[in-house]
N, C-alpha and C. Protein backbone atom coordinates (compact mmCIF):
# COMPACT_ATOMS: atom_id res chain seq x y z
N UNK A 1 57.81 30.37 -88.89
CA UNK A 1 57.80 31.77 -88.46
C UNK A 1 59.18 32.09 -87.85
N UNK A 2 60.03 33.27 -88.39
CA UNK A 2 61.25 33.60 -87.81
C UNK A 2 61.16 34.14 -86.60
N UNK A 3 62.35 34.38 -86.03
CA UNK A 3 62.40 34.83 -84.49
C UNK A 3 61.82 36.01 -84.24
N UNK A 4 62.19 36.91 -85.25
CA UNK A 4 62.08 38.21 -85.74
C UNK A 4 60.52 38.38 -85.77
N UNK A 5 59.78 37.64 -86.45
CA UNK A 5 58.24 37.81 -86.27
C UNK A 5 57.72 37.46 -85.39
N UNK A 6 58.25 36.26 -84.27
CA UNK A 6 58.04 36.10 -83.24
C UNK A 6 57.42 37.35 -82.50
N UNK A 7 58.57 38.28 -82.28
CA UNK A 7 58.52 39.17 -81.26
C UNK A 7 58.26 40.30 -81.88
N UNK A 8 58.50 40.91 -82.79
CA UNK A 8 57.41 41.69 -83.68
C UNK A 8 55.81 41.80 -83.39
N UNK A 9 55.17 40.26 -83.07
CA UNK A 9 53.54 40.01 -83.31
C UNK A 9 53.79 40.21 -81.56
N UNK A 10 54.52 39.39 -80.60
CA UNK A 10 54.57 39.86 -79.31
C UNK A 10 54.20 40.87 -78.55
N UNK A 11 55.36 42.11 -79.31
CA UNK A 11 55.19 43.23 -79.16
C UNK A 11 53.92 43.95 -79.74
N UNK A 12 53.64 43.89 -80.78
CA UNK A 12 52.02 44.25 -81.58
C UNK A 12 51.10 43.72 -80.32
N UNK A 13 50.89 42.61 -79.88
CA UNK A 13 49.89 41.85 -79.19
C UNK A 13 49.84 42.71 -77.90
N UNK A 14 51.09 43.37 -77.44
CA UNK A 14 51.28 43.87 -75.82
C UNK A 14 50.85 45.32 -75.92
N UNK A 15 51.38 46.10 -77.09
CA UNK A 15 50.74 47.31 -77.19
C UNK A 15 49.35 47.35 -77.39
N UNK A 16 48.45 46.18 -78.41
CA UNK A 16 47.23 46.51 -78.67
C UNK A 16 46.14 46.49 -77.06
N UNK A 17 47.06 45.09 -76.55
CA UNK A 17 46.26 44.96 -74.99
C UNK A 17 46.60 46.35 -74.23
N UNK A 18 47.66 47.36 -73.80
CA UNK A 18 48.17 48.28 -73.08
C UNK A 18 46.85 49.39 -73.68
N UNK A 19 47.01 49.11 -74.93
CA UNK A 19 46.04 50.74 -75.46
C UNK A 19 44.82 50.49 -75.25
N UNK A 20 43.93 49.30 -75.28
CA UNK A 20 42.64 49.05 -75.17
C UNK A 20 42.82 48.94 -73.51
N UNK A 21 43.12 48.39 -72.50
CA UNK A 21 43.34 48.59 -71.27
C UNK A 21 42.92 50.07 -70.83
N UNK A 22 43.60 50.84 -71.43
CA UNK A 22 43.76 52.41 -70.88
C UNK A 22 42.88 53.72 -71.28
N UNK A 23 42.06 53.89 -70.53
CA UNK A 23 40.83 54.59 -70.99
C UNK A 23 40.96 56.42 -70.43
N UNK A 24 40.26 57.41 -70.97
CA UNK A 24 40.37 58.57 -70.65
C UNK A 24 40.15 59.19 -69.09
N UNK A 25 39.16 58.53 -68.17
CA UNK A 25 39.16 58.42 -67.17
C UNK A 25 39.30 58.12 -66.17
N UNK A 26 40.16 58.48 -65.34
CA UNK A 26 40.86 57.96 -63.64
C UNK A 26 40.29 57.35 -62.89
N UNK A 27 39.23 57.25 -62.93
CA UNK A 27 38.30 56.61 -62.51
C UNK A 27 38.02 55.13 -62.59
N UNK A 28 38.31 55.00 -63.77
CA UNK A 28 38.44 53.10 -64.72
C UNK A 28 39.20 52.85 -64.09
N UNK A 29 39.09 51.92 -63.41
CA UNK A 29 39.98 50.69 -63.32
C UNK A 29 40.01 49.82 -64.21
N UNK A 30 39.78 49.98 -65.51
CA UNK A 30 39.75 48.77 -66.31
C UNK A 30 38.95 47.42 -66.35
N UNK A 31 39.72 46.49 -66.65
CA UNK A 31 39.28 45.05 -66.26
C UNK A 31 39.57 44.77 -65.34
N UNK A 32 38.80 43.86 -64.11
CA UNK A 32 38.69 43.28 -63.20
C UNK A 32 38.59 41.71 -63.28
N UNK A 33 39.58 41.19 -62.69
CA UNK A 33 39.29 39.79 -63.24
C UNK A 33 38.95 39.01 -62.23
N UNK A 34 38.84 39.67 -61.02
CA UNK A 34 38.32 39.38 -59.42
C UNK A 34 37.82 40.42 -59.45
N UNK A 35 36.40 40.52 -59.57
CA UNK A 35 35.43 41.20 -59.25
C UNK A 35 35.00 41.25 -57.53
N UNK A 36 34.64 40.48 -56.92
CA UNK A 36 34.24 40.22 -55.82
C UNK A 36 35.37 40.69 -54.65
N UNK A 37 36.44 40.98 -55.34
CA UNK A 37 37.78 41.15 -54.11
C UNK A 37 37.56 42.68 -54.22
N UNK A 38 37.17 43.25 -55.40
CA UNK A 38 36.71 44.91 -55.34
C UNK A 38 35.75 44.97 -54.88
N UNK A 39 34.95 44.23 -55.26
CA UNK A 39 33.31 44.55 -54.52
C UNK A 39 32.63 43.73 -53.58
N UNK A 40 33.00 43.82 -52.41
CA UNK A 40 32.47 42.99 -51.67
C UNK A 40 30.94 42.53 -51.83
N UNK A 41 30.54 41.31 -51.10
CA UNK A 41 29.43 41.30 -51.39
C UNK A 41 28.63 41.95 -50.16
N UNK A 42 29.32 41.86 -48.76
CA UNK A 42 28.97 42.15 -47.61
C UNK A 42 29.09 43.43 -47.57
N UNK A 43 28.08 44.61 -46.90
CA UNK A 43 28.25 45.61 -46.84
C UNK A 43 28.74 46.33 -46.00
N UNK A 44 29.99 46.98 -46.70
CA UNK A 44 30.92 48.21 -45.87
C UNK A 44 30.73 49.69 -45.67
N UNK A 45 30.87 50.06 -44.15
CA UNK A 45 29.92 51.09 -44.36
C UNK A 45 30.68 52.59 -44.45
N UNK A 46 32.12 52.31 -45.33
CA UNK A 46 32.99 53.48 -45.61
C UNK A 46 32.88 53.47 -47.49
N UNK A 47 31.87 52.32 -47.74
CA UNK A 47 31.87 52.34 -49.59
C UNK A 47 30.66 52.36 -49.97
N UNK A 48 30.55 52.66 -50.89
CA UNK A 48 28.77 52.95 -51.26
C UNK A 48 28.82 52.52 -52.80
N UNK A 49 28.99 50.86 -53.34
CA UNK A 49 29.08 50.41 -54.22
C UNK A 49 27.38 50.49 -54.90
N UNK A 50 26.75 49.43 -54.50
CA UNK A 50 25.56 49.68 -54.81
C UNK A 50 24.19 49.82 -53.73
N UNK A 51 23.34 50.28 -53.85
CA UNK A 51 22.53 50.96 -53.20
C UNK A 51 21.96 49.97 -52.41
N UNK A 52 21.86 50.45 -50.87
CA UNK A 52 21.30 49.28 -50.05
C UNK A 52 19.98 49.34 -49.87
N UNK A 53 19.23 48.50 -50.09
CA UNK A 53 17.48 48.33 -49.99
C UNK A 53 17.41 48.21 -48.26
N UNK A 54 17.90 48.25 -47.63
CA UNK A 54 17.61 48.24 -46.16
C UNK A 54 17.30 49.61 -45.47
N UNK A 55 19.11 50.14 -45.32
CA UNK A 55 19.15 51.32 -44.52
C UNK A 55 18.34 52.62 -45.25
N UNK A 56 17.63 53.63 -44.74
CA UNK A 56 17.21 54.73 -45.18
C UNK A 56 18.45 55.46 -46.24
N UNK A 57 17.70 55.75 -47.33
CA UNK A 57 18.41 56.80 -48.50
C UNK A 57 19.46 55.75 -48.82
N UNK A 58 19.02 54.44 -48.93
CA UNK A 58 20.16 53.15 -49.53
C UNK A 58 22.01 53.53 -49.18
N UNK A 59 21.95 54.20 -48.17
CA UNK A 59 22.90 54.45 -47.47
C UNK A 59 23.50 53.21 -46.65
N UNK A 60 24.66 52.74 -46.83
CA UNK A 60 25.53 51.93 -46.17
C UNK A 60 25.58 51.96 -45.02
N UNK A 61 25.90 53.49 -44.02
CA UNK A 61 26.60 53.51 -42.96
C UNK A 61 25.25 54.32 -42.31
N UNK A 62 24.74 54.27 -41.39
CA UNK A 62 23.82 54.39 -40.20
C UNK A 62 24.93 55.58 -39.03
N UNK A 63 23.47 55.86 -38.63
CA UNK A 63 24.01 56.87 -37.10
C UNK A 63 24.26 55.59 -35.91
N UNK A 64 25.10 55.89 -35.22
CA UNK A 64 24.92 54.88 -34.37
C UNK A 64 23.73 55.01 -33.13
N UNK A 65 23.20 54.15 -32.45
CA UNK A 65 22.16 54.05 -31.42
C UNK A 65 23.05 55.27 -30.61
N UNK A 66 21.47 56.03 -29.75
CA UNK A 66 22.10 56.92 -28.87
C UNK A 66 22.85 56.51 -27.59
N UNK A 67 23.84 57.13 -26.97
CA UNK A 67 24.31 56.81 -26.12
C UNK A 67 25.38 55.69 -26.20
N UNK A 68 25.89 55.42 -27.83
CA UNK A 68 27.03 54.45 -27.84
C UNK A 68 28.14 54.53 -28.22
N UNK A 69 28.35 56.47 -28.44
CA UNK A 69 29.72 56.81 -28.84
C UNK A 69 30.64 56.98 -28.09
N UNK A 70 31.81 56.20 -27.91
CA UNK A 70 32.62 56.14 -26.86
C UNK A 70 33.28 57.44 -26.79
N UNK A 71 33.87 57.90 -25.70
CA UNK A 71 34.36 59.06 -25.41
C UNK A 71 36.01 58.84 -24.63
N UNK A 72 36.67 59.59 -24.63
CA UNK A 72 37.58 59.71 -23.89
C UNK A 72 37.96 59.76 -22.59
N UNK A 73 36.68 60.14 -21.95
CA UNK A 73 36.69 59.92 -20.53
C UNK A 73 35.39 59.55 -20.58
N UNK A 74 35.27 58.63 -19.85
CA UNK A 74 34.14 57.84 -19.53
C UNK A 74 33.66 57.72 -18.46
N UNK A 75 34.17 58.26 -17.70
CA UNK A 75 33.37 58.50 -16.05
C UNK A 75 33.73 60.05 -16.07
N UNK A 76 32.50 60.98 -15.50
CA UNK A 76 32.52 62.17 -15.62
C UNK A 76 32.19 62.76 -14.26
N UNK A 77 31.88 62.06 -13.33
CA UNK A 77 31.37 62.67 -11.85
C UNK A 77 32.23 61.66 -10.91
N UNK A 78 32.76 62.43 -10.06
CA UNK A 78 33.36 61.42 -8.86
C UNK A 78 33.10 62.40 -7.60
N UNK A 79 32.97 61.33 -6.65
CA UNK A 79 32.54 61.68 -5.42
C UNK A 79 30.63 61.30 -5.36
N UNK A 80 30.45 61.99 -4.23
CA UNK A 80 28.87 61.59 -4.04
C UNK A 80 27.93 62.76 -3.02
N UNK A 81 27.05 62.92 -3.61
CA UNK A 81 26.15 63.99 -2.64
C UNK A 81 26.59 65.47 -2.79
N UNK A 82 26.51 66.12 -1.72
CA UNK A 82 27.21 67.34 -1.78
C UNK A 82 28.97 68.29 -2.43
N UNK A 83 29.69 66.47 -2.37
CA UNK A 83 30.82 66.80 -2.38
C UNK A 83 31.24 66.16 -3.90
N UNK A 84 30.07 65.85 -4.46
CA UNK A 84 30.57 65.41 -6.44
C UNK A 84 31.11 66.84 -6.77
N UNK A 85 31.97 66.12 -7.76
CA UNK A 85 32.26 67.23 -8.52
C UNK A 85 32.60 66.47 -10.23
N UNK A 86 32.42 67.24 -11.12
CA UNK A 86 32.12 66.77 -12.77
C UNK A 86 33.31 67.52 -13.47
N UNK A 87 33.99 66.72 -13.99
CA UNK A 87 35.12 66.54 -14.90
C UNK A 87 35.06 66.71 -16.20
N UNK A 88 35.90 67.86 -17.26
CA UNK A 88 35.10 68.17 -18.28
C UNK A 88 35.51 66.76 -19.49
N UNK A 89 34.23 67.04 -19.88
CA UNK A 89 33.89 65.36 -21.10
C UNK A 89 34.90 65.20 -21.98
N UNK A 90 35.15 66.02 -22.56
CA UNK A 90 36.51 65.98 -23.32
C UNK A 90 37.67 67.25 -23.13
N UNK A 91 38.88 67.08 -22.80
CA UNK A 91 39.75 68.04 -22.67
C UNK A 91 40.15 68.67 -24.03
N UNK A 92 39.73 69.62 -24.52
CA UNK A 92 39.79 70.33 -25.76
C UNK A 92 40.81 71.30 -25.59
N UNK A 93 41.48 72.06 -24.52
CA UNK A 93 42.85 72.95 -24.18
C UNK A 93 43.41 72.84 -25.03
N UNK A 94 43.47 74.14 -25.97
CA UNK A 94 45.54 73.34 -27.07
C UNK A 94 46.30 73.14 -26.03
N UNK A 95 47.28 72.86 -26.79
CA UNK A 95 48.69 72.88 -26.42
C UNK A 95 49.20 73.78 -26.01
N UNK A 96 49.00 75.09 -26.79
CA UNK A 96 49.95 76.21 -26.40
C UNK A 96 49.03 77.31 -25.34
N UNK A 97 47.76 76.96 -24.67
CA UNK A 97 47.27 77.09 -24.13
C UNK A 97 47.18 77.13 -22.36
N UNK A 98 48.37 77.03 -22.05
CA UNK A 98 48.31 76.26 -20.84
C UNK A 98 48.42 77.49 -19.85
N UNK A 99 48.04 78.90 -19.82
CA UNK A 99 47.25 79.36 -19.07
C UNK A 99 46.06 79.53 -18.58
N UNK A 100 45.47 79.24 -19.64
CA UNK A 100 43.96 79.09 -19.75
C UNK A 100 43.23 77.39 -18.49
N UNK A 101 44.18 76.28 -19.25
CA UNK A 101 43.91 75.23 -18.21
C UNK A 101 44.52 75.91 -16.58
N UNK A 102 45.27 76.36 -16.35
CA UNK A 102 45.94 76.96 -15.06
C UNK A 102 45.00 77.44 -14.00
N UNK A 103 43.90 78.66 -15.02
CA UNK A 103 42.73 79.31 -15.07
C UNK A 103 41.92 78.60 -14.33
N UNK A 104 41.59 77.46 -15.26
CA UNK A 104 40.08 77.10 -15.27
C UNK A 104 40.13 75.67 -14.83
N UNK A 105 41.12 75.34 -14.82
CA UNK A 105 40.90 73.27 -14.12
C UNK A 105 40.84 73.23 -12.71
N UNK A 106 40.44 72.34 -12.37
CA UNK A 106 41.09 72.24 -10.92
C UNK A 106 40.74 70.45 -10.98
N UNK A 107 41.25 69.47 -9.91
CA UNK A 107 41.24 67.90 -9.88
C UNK A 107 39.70 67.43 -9.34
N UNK A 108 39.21 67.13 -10.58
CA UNK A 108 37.51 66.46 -9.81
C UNK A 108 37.58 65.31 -9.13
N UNK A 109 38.52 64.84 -9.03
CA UNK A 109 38.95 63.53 -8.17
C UNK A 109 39.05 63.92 -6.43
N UNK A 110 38.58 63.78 -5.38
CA UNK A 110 38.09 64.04 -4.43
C UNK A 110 39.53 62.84 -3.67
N UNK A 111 40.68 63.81 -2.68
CA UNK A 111 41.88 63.60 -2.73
C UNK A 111 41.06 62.62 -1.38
N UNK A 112 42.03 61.40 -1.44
CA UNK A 112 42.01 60.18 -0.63
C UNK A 112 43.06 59.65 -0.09
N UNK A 113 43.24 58.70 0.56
CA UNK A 113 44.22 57.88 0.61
C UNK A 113 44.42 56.87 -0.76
N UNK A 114 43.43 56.26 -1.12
CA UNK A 114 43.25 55.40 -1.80
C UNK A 114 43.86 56.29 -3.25
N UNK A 115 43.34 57.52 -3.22
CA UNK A 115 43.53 58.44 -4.59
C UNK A 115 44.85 58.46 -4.88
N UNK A 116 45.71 58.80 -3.65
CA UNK A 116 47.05 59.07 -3.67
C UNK A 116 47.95 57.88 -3.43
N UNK A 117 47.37 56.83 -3.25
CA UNK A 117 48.10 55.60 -3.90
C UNK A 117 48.11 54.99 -4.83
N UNK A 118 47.01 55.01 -5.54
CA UNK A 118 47.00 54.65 -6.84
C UNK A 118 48.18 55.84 -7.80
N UNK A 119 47.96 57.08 -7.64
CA UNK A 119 48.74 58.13 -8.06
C UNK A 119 50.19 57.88 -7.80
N UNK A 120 50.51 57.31 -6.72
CA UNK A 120 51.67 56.92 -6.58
C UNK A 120 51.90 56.04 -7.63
N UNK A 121 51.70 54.19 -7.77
CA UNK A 121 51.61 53.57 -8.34
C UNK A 121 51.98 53.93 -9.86
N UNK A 122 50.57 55.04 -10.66
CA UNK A 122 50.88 55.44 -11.85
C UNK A 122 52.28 56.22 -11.91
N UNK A 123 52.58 57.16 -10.83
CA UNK A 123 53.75 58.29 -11.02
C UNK A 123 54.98 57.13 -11.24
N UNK A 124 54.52 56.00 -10.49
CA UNK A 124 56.26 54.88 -10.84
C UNK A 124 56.23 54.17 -12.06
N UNK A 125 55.09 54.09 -13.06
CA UNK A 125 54.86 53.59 -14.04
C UNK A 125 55.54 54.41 -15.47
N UNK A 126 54.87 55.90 -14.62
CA UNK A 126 54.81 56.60 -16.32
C UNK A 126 56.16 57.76 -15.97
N UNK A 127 56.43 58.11 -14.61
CA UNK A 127 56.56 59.56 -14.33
C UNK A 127 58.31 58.93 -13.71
N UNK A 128 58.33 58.27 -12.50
CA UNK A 128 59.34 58.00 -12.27
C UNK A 128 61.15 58.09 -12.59
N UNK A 129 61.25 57.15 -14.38
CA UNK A 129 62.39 57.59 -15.13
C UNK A 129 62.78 58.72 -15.39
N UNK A 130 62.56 59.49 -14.96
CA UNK A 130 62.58 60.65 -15.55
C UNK A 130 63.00 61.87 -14.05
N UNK A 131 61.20 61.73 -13.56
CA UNK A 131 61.29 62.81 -12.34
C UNK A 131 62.31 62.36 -11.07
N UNK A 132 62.21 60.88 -10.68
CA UNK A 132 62.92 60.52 -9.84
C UNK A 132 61.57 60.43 -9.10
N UNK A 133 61.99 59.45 -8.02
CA UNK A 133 61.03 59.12 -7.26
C UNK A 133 60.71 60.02 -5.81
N UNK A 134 61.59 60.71 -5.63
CA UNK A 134 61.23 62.03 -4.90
C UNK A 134 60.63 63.62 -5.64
N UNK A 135 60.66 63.13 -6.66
CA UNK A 135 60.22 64.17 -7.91
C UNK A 135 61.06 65.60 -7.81
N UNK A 136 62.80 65.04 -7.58
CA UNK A 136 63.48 65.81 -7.63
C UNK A 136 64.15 66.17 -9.12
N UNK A 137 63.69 65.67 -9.70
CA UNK A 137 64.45 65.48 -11.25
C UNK A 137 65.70 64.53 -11.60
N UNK A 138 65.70 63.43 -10.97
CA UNK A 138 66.98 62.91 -10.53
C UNK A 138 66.48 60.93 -11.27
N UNK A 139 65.71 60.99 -12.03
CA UNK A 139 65.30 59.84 -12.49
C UNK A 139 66.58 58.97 -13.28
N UNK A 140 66.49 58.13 -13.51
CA UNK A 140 67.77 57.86 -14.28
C UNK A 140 67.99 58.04 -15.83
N UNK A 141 67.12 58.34 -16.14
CA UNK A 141 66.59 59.08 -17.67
C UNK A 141 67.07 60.66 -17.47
N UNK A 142 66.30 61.26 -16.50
CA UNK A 142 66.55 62.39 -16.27
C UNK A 142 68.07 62.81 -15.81
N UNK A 143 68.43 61.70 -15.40
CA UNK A 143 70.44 62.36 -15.31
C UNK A 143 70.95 62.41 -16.38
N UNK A 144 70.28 61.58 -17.39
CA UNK A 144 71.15 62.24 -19.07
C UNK A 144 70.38 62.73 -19.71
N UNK A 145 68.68 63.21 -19.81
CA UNK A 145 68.65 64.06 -20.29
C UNK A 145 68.49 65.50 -20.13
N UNK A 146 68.66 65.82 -18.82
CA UNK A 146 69.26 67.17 -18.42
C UNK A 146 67.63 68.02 -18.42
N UNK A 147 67.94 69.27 -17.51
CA UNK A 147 66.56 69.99 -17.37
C UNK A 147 65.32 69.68 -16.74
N UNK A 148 65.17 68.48 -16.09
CA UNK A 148 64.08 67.99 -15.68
C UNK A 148 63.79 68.59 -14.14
N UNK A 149 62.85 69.38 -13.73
CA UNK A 149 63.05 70.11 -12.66
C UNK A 149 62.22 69.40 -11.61
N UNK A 150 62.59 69.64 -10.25
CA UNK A 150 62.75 69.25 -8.82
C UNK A 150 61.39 69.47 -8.77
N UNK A 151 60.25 69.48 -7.74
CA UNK A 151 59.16 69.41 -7.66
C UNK A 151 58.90 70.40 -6.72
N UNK A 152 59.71 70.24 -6.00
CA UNK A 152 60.14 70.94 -4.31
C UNK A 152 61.03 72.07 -4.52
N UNK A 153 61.32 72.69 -6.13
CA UNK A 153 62.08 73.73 -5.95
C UNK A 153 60.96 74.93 -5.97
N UNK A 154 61.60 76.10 -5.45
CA UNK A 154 60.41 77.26 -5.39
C UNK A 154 60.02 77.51 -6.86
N UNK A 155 60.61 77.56 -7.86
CA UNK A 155 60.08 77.86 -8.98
C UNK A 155 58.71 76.65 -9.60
N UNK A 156 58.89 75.43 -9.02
CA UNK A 156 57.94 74.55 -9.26
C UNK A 156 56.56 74.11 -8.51
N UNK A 157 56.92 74.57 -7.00
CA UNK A 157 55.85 74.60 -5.74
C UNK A 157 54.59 75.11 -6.19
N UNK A 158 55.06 75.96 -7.12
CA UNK A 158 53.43 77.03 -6.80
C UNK A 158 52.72 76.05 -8.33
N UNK A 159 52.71 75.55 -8.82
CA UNK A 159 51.87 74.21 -9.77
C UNK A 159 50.75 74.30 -9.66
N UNK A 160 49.64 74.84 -10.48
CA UNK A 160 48.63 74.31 -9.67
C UNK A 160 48.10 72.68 -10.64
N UNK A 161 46.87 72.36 -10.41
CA UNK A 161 46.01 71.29 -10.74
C UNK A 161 45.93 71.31 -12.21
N UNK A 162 45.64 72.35 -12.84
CA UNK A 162 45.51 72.87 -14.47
C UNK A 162 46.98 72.76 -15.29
N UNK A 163 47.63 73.34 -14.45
CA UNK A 163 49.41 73.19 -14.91
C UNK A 163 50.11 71.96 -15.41
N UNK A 164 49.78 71.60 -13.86
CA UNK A 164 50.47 69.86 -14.39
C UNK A 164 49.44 68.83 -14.96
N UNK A 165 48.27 68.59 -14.80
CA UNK A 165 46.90 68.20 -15.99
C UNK A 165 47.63 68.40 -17.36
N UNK A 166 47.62 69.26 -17.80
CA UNK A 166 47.94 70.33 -19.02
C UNK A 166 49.52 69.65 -19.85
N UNK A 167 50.60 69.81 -18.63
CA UNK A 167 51.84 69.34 -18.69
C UNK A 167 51.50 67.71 -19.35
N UNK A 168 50.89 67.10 -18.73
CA UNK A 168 51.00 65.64 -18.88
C UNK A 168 50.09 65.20 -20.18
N UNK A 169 49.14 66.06 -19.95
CA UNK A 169 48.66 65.69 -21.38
C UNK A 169 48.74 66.03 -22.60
N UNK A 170 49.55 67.25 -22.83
CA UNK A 170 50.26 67.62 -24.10
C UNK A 170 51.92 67.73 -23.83
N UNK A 171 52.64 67.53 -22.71
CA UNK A 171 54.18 67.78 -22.30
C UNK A 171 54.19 69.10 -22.65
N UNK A 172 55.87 69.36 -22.05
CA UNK A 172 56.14 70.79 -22.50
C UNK A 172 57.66 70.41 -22.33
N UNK A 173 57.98 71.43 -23.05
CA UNK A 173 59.69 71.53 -23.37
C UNK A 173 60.07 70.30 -23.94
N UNK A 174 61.15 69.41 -23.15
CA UNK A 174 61.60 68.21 -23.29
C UNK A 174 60.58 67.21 -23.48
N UNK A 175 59.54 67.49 -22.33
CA UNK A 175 58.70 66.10 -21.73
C UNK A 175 57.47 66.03 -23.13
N UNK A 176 57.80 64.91 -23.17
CA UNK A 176 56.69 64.73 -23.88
C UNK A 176 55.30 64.14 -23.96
N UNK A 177 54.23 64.48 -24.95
CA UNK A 177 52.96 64.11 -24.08
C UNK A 177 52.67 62.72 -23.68
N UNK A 178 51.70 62.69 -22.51
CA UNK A 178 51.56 61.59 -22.34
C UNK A 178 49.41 61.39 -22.50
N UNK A 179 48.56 62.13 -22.43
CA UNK A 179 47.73 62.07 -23.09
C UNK A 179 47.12 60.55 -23.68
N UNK A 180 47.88 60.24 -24.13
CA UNK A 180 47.15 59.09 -25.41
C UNK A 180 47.75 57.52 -24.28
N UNK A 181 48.55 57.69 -23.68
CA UNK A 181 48.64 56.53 -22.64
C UNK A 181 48.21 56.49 -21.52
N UNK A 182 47.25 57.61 -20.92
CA UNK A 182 46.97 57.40 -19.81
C UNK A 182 45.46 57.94 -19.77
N UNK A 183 44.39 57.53 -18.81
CA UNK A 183 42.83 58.30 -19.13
C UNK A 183 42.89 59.05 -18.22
N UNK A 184 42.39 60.43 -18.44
CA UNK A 184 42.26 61.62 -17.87
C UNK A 184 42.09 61.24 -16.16
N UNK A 185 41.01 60.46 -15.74
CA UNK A 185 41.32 59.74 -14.31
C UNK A 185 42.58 59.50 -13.88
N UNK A 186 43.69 58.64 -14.48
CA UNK A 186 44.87 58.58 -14.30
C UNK A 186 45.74 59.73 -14.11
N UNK A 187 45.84 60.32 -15.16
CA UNK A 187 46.17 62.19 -15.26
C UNK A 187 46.07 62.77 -14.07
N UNK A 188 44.57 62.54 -12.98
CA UNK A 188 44.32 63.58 -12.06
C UNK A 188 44.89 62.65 -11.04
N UNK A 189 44.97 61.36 -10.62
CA UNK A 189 45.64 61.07 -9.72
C UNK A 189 46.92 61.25 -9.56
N UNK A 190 47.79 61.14 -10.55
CA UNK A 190 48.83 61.73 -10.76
C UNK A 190 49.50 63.22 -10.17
N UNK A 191 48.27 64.08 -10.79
CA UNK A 191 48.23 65.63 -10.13
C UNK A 191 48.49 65.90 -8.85
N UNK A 192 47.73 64.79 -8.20
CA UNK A 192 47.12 64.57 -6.34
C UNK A 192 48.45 64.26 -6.31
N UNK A 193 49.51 63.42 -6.30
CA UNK A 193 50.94 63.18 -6.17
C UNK A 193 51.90 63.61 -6.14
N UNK A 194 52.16 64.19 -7.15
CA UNK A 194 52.72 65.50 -7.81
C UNK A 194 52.64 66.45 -6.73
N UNK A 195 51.48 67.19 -6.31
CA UNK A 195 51.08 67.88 -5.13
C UNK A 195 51.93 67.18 -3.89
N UNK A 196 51.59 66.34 -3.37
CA UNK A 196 52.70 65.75 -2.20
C UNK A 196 53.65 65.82 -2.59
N UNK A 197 54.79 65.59 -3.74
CA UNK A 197 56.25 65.98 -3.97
C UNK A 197 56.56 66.96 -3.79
N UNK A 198 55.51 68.23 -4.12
CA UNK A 198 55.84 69.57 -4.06
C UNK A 198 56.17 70.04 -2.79
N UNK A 199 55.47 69.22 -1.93
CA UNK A 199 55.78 69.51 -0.25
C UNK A 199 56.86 69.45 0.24
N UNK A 200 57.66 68.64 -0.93
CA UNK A 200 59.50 68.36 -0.03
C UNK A 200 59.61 66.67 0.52
């Protein structure tokens, strides 16, 4: 057999496999030659290969038991007796919203000693680089990136609880959010802090 027919029948052999391979629907995957690596045998409950004889309507994926969907804030009442107060379950405020939180928040965290040290603590963790530790704007982040305002200036004093909540969990201007690193508990001790800077 010449070279020439060699690769002639090669080529014949690669097109006939390419065209029988390739079927009208997107759907085909063709041949599978690891079956089991597509189809698990264990059941996943984002695929609905074949029908499960267990769960109702041979459905894969189940409701979960009541009371086991985790939430974002997970403690919703602080304080005790007369003086609880309830924290809303999930903060839904947009972003561009932040009169509305101004409005309507205020800190369900019941101000302490203990409150406002921990608040301290977080403000040197997350807040510090930036605000400066007198929350003058003087952080060492904040000397190069410019705009970061004083806490204690009159334009910033009047803050309330909803403002800076709001601020920290979506940012504004420069600052950016912080939301997704800190739990809303954290957030309000923070607030309580923030509040003492404003004093001077």
């Amino acid at each position: 057999m010449s070279k020439h027919t060699t690769i002639t029948t090669l080529v014949a052999v690669g097109l006939l496999l390419g065209g029988v391979s390739c079927k009208r629907s997107h759907n085909d995957t063709g041949l599978e030659f690891a079956p089991q690596m597509y189809d698990a045998v264990g059941y996943e409950p984002y695929r609905q290969i074949r029908p499960n004889t267990i769960n109702p309507y041979g459905l894969n994926m189940r409701d979960p038991a009541r009371g086991t969907v985790s939430r974002a804030n997970y403690r919703t009442t602080f304080g005790t007796g007369d003086s609880a107060t309830t924290d809303l379950m999930v903060y839904n405020i947009p972003k561009d919203s932040i009169s509305i939180a101004e409005r309507t928040l205020t800190n369900p965290i019941p101000e302490t000693e203990k409150s406002l040290e921990e608040g301290k603590v977080l403000y040197g963790r997350y807040c510090v680089h930036c605000h400066g530790e007198g929350g003058k704007g003087d952080g060492l982040v904040g000397k190069e990136y410019k705009g970061v305002p004083s806490y204690s200036a009159d334009a910033y004093k009047t803050m309330n609880d909803g403002h800076i909540y709001h601020v920290i969990t979506h940012g504004k201007g420069r600052m950016w959010p912080h939301g997704s690193q800190m739990t809303p508990e954290e957030r309000w001790k923070i607030v309580q802090y923030v509040h003492k800077l404003q004093q001077g």
